[in-house]
C-alpha atoms as a PDB file:
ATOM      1  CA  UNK A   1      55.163 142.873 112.126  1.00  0.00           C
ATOM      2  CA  UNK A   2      57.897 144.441 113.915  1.00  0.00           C
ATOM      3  CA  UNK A   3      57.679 147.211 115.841  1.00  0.00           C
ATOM      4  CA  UNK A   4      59.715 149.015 112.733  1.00  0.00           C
ATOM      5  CA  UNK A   5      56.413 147.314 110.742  1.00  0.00           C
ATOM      6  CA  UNK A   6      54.320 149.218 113.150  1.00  0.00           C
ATOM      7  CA  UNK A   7      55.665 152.871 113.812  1.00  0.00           C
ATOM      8  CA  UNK A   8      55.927 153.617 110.092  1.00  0.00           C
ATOM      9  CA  UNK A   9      52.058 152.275 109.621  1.00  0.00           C
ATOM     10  CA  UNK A  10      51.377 154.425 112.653  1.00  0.00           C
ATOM     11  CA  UNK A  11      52.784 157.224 111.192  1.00  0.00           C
ATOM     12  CA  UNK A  12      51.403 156.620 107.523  1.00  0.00           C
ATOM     13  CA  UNK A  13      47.988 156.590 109.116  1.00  0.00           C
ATOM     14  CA  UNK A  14      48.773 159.722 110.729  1.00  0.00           C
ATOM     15  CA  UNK A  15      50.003 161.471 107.657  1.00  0.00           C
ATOM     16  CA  UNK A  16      53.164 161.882 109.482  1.00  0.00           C
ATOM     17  CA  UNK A  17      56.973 161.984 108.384  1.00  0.00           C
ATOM     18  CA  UNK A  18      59.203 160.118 110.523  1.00  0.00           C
ATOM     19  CA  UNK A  19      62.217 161.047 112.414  1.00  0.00           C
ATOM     20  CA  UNK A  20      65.080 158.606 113.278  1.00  0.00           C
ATOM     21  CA  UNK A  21      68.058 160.008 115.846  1.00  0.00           C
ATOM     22  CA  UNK A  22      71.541 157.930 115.779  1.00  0.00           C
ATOM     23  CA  UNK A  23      73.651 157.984 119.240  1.00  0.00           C
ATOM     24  CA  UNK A  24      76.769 156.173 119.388  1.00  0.00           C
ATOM     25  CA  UNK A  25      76.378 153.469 122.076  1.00  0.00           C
ATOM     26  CA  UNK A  26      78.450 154.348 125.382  1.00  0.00           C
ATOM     27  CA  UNK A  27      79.339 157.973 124.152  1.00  0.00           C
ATOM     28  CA  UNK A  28      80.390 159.705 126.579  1.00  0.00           C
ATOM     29  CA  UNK A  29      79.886 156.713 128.770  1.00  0.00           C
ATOM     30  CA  UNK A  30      77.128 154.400 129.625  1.00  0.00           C
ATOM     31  CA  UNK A  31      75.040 155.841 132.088  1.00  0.00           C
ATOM     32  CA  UNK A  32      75.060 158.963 129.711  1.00  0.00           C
ATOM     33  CA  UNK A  33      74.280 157.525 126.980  1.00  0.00           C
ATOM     34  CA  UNK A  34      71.560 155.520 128.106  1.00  0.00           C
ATOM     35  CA  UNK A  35      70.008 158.504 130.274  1.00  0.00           C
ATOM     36  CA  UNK A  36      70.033 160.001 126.704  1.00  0.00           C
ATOM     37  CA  UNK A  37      68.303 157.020 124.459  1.00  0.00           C
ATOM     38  CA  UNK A  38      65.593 157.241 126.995  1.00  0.00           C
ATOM     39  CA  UNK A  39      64.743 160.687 126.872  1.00  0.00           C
ATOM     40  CA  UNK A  40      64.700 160.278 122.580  1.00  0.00           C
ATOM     41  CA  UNK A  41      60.961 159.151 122.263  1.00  0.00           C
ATOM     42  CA  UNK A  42      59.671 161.886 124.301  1.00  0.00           C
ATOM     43  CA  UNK A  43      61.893 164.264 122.224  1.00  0.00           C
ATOM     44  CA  UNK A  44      60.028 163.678 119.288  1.00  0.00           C
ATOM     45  CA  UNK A  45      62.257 160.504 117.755  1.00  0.00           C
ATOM     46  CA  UNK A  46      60.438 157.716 116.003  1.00  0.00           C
ATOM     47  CA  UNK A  47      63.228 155.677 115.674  1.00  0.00           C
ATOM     48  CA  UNK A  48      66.007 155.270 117.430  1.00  0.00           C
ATOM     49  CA  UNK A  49      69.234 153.976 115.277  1.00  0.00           C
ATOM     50  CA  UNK A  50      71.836 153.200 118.183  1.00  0.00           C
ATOM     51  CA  UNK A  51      75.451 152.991 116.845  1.00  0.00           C
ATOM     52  CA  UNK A  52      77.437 150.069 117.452  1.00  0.00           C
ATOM     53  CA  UNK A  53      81.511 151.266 118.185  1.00  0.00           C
ATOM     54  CA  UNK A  54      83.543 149.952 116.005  1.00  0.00           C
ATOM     55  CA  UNK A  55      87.525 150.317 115.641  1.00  0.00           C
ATOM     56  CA  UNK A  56      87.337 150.555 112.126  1.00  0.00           C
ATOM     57  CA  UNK A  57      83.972 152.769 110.995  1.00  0.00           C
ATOM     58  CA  UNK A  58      85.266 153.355 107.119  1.00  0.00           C
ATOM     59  CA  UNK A  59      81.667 155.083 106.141  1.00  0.00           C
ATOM     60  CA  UNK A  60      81.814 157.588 108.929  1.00  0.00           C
ATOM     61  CA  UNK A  61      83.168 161.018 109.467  1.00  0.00           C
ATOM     62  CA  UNK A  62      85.642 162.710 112.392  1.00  0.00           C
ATOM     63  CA  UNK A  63      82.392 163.221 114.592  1.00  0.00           C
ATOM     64  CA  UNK A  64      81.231 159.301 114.460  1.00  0.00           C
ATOM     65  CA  UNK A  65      84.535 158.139 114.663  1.00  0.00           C
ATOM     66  CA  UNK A  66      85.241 160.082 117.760  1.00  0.00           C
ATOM     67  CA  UNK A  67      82.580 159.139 119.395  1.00  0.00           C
ATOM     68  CA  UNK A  68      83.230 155.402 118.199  1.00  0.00           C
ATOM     69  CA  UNK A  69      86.692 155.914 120.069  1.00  0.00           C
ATOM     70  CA  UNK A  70      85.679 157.333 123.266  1.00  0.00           C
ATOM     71  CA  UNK A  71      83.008 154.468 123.960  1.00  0.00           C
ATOM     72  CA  UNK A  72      85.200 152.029 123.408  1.00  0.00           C
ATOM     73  CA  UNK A  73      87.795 153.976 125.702  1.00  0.00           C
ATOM     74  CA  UNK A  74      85.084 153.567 128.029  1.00  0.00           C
ATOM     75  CA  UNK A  75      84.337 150.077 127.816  1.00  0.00           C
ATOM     76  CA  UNK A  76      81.413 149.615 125.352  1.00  0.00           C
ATOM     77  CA  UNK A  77      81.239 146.063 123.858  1.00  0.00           C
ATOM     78  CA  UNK A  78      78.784 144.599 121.349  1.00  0.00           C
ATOM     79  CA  UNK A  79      77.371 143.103 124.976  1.00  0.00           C
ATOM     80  CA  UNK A  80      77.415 146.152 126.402  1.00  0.00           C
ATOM     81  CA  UNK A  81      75.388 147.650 123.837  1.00  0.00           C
ATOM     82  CA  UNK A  82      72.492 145.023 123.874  1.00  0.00           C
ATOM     83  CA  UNK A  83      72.628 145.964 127.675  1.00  0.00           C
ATOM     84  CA  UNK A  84      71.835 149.079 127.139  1.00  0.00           C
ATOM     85  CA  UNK A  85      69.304 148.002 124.762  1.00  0.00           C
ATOM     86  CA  UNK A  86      67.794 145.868 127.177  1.00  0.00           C
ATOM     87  CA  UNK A  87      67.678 148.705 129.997  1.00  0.00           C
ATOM     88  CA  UNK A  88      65.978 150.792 127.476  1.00  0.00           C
ATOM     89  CA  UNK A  89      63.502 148.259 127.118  1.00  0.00           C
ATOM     90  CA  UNK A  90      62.610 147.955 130.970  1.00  0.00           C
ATOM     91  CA  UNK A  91      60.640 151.433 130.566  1.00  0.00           C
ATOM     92  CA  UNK A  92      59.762 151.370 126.656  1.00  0.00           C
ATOM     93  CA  UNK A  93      58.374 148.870 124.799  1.00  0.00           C
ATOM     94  CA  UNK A  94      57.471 150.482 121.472  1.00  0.00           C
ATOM     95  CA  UNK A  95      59.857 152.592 120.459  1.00  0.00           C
ATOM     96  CA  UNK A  96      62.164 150.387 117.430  1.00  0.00           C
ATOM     97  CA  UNK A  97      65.801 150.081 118.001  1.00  0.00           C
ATOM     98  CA  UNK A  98      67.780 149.909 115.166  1.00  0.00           C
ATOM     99  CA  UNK A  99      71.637 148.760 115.730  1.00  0.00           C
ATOM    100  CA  UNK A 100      73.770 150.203 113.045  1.00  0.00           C
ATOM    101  CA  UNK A 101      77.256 149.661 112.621  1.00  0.00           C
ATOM    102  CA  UNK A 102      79.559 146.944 110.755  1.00  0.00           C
ATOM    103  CA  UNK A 103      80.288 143.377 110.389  1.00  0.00           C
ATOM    104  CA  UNK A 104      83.248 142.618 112.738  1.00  0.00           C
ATOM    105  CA  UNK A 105      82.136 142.306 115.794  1.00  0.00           C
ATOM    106  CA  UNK A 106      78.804 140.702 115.232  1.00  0.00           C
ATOM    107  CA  UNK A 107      80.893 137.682 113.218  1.00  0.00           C
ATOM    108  CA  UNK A 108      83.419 137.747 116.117  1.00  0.00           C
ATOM    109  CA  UNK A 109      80.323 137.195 118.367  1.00  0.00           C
ATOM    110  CA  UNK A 110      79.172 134.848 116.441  1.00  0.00           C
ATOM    111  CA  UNK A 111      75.673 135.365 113.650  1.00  0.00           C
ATOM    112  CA  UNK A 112      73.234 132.370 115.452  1.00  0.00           C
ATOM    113  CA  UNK A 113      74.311 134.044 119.029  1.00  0.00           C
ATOM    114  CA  UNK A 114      74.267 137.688 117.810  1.00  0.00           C
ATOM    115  CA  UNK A 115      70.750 137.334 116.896  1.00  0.00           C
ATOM    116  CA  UNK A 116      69.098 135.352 119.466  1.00  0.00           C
ATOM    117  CA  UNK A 117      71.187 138.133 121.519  1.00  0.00           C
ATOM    118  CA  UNK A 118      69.840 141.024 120.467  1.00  0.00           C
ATOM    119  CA  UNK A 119      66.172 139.666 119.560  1.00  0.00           C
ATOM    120  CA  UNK A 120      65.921 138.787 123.605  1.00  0.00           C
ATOM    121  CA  UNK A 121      67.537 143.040 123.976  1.00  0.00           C
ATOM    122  CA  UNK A 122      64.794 144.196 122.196  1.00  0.00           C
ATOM    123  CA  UNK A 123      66.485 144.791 118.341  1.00  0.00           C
ATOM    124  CA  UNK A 124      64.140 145.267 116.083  1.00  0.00           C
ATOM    125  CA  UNK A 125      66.333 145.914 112.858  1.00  0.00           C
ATOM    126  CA  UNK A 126      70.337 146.307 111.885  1.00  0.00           C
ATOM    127  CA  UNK A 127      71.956 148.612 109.460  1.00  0.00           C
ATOM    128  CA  UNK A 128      75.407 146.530 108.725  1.00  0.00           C
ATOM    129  CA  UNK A 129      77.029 149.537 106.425  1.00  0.00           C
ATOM    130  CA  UNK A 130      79.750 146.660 104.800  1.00  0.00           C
ATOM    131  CA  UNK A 131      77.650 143.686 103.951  1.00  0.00           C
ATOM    132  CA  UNK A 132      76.541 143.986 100.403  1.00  0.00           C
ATOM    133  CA  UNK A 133      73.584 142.151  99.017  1.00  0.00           C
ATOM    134  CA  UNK A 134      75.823 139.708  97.414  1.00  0.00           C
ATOM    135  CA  UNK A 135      76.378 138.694 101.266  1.00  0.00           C
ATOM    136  CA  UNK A 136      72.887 138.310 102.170  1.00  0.00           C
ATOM    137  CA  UNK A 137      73.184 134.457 103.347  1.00  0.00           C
ATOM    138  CA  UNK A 138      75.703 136.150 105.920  1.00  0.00           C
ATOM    139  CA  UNK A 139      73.290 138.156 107.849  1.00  0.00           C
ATOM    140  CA  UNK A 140      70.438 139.775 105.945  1.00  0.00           C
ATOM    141  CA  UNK A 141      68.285 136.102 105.568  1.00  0.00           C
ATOM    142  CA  UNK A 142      69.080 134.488 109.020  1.00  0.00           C
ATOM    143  CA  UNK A 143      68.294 137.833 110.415  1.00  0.00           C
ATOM    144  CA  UNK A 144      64.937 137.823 108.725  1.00  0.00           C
ATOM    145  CA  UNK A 145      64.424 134.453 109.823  1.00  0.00           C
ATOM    146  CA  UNK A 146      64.954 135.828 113.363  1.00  0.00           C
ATOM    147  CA  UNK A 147      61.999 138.488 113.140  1.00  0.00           C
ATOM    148  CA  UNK A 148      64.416 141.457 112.277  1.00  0.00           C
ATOM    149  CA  UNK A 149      64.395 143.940 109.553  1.00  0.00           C
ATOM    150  CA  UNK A 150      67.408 144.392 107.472  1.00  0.00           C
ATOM    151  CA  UNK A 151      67.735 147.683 106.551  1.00  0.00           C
ATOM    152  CA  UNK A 152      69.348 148.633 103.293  1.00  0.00           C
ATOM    153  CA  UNK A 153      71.387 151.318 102.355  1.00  0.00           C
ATOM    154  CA  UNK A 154      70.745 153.435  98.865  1.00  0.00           C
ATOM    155  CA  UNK A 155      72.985 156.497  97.508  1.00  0.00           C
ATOM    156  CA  UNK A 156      73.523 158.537  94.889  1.00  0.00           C
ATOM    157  CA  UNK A 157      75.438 156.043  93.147  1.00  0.00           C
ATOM    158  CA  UNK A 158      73.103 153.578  93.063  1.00  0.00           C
ATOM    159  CA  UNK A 159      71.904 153.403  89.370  1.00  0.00           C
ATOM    160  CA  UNK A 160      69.032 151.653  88.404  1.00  0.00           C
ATOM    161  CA  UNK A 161      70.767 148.610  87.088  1.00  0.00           C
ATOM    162  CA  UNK A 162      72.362 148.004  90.908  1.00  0.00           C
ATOM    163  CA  UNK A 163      68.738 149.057  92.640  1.00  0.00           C
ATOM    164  CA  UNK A 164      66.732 146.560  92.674  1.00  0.00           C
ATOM    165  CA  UNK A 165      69.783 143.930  93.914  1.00  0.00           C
ATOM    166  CA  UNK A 166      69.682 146.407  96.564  1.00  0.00           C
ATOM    167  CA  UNK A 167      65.986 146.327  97.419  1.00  0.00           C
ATOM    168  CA  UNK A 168      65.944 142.633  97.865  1.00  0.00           C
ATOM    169  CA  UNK A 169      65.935 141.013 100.773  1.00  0.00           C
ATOM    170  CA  UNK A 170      65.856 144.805 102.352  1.00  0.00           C
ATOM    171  CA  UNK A 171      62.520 145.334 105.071  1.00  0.00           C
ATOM    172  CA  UNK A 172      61.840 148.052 107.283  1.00  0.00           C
ATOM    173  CA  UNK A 173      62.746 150.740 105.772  1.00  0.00           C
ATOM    174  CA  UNK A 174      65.116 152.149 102.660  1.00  0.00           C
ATOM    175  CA  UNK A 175      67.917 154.110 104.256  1.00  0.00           C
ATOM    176  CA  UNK A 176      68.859 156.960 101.103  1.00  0.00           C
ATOM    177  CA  UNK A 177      72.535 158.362 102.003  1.00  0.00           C
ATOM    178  CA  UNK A 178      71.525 161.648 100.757  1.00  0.00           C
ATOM    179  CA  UNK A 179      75.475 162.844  99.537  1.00  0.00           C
ATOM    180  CA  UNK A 180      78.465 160.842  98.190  1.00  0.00           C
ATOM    181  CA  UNK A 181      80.915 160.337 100.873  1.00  0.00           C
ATOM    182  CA  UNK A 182      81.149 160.202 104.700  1.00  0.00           C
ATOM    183  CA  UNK A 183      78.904 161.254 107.435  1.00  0.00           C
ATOM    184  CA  UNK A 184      78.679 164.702 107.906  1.00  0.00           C
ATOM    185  CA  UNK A 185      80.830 165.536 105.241  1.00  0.00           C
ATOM    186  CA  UNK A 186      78.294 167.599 103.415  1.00  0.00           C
ATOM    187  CA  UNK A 187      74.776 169.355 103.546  1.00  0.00           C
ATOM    188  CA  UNK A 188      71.746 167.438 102.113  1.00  0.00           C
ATOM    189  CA  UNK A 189      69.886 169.549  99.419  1.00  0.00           C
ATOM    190  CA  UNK A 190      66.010 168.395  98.796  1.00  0.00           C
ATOM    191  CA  UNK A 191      65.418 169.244  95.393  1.00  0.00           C
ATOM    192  CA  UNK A 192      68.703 166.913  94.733  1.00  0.00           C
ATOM    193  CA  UNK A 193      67.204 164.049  97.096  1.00  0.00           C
ATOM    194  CA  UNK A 194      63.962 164.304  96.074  1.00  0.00           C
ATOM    195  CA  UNK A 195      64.157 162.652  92.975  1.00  0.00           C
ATOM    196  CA  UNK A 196      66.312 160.353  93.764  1.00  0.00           C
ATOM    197  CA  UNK A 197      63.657 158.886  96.397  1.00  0.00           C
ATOM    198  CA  UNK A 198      61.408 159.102  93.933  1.00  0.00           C
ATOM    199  CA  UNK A 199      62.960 156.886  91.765  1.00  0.00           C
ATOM    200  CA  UNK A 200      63.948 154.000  94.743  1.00  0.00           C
ATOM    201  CA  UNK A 201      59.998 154.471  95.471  1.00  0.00           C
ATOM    202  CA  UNK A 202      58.873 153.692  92.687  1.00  0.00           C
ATOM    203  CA  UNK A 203      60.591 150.093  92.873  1.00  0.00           C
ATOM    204  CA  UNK A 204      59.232 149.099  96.394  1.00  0.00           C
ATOM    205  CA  UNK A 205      56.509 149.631  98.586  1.00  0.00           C
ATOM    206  CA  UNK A 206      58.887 150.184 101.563  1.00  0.00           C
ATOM    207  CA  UNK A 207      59.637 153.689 103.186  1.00  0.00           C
ATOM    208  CA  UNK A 208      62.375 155.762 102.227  1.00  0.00           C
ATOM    209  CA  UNK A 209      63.979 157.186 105.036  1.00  0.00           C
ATOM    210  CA  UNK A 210      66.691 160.231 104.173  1.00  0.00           C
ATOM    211  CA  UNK A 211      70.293 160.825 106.359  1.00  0.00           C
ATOM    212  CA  UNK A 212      73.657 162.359 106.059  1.00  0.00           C
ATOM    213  CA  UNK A 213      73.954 166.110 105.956  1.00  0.00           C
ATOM    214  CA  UNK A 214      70.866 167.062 107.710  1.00  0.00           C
ATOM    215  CA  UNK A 215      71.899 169.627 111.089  1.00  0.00           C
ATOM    216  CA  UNK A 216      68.811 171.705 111.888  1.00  0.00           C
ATOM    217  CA  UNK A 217      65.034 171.743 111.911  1.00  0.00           C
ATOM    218  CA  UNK A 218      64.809 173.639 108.511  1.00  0.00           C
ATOM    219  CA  UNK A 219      66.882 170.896 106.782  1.00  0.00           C
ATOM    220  CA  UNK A 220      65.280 167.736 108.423  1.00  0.00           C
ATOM    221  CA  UNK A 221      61.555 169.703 107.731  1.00  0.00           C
ATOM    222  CA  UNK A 222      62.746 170.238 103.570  1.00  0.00           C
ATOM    223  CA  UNK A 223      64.002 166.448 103.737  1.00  0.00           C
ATOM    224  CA  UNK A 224      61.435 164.900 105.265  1.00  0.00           C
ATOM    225  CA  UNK A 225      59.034 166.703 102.629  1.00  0.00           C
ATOM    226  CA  UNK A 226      60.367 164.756  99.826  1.00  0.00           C
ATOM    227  CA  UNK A 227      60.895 161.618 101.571  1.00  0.00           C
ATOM    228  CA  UNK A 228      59.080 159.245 104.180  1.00  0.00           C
ATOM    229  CA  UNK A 229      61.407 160.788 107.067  1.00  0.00           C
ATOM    230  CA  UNK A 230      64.587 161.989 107.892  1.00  0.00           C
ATOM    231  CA  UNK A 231      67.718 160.945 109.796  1.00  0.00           C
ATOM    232  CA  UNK A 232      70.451 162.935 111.766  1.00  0.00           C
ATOM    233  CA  UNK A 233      73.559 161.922 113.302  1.00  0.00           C
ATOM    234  CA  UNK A 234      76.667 163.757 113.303  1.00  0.00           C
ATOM    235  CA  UNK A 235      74.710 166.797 114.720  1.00  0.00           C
ATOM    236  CA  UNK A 236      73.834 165.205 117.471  1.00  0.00           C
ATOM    237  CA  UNK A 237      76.419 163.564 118.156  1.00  0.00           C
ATOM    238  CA  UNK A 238      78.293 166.869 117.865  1.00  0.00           C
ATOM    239  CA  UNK A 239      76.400 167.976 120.822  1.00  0.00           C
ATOM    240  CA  UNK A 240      77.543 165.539 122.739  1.00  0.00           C
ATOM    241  CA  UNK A 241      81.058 165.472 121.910  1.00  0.00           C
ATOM    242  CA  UNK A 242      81.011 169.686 123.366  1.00  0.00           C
ATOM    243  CA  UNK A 243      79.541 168.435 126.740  1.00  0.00           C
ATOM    244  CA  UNK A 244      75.982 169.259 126.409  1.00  0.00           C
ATOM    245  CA  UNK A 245      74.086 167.469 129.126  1.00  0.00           C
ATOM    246  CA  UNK A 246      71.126 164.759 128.082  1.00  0.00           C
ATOM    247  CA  UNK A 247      68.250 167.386 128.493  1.00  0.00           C
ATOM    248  CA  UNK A 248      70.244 169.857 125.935  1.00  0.00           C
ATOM    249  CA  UNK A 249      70.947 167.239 123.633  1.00  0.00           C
ATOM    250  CA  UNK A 250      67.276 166.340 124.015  1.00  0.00           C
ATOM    251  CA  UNK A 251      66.296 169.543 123.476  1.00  0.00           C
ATOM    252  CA  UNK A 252      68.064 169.897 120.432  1.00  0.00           C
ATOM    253  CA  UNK A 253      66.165 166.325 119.010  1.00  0.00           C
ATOM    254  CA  UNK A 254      63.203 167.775 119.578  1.00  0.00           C
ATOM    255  CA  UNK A 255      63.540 170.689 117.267  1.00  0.00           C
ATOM    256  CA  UNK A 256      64.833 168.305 114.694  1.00  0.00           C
ATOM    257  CA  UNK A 257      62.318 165.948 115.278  1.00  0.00           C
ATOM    258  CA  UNK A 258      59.347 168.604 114.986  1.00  0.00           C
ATOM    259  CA  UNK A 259      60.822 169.944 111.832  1.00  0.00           C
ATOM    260  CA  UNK A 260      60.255 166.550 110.565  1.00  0.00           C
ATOM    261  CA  UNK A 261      56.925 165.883 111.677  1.00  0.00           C
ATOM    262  CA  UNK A 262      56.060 169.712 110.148  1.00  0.00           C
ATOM    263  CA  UNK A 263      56.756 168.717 106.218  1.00  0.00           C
END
């Protein structure tokens, strides 16, 4: 089992809803950044889905691509990222890691490398947002091989005929982009997304994890009731981008996080 494997058990014992944050890697800069990823787990997160900058993020809104473009105006590298991974890791051993981002720059690296890589940094999963299942020999099965979870994406446009191509090869957990579009382009509703998980639930025993459109406790508490958990980015992110320092931006997980756990 992964540690992925493990938290959701954990919190499926519990009775518990999950709640996964997403950072952008080096935004504002490193030391920030990390300072910040550490002080996630004690904020409440369950997962922590660190973004990986990318020149090029075609599934993301003005707030991710920003902060795509000011850590890699600052230096952040796919290395640099597994460093930070790895410094996590020196104080927190549990907590899953999830590296989401796109294809380029882990096939520039190199897939054998990449994955021995971030295996020894303490990666537990990847979200690659423009590999498609047809793809899978690319990444999805050697990364499985190497003892992470590949983490799917599911949206509103995924009809049942496309679904359960989707759901193979998929572990960890089912990521459900809650609205049609970019990040943070709209507000998730629950009685539109709960269906919806319904229906991907009833094809898989993995959980379904709900993000896009979720900003405040109320909305990641209404989520998380019709789904295994919840996911917020952009907001947070958005904190960052205005200057807030890592304790504020902390501060603001945790109510998002204990909205979560409430539902």
């Amino acid at each position: 089992m992964t540690r992925i494997d493990r938290k959701f058990a954990s919190l499926n014992a519990a009775g518990k809803k999950a709640f996964v944050a997403y950072i952008m890697a080096g935004d504002p800069d490193f030391d920030t950044s990390l300072e910040i990823v550490k002080g996630l787990p004690e904020a409440g997160v369950d997962v922590i889905e660190l973004g990986l900058p990318f020149t090029d993020p075609m599934a993301d809104g003005s707030t991710i691509q920003l902060a795509g473009q000011r850590a890699l105006e600052g230096g952040m590298t796919l290395n640099r990222t597994l460093e930070m991974a790895r410094a996590f890791r020196e104080t927190d051993d549990t907590t899953p890691i999830v590296l989401m981002g796109y294809y380029n720059p882990i096939y520039s690296h190199g897939v054998a490398q990449f994955l021995d890589d971030a295996k020894a940094a303490g990666i537990d999963g990847l979200i690659v947002v423009d590999l498609p299942p047809e793809e899978d020999s690319e990444l999805c099965i050697p990364a499985q091989e190497a003892g992470l979870n590949f983490i799917r994406l599911a949206t509103p446009t995924t009809d049942d005929k496309r679904l359960p191509k989707v759901l193979t090869n998929t572990s960890g957990f089912v990521y459900y982009v809650s609205i049609t579009g970019i990040t943070g382009a709209a507000n998730a509703v629950a009685t539109d997304v709960g269906p919806e998980v319904a229906r991907i639930k009833a094809k898989t025993d993995l959980p379904v994890i709900v993000g896009f459109g979720i900003k405040t406790p109320e909305a990641s508490r209404d989520i998380a009731s019709v789904a295994d958990g919840a996911v917020v980015g952009s907001a947070i992110v958005e904190r960052i981008a205005a200057g807030d320092s890592p304790a504020e931006v902390c501060a603001f997980v945790r109510g998002l996080a204990e909205g979560a756990h409430s539902a």
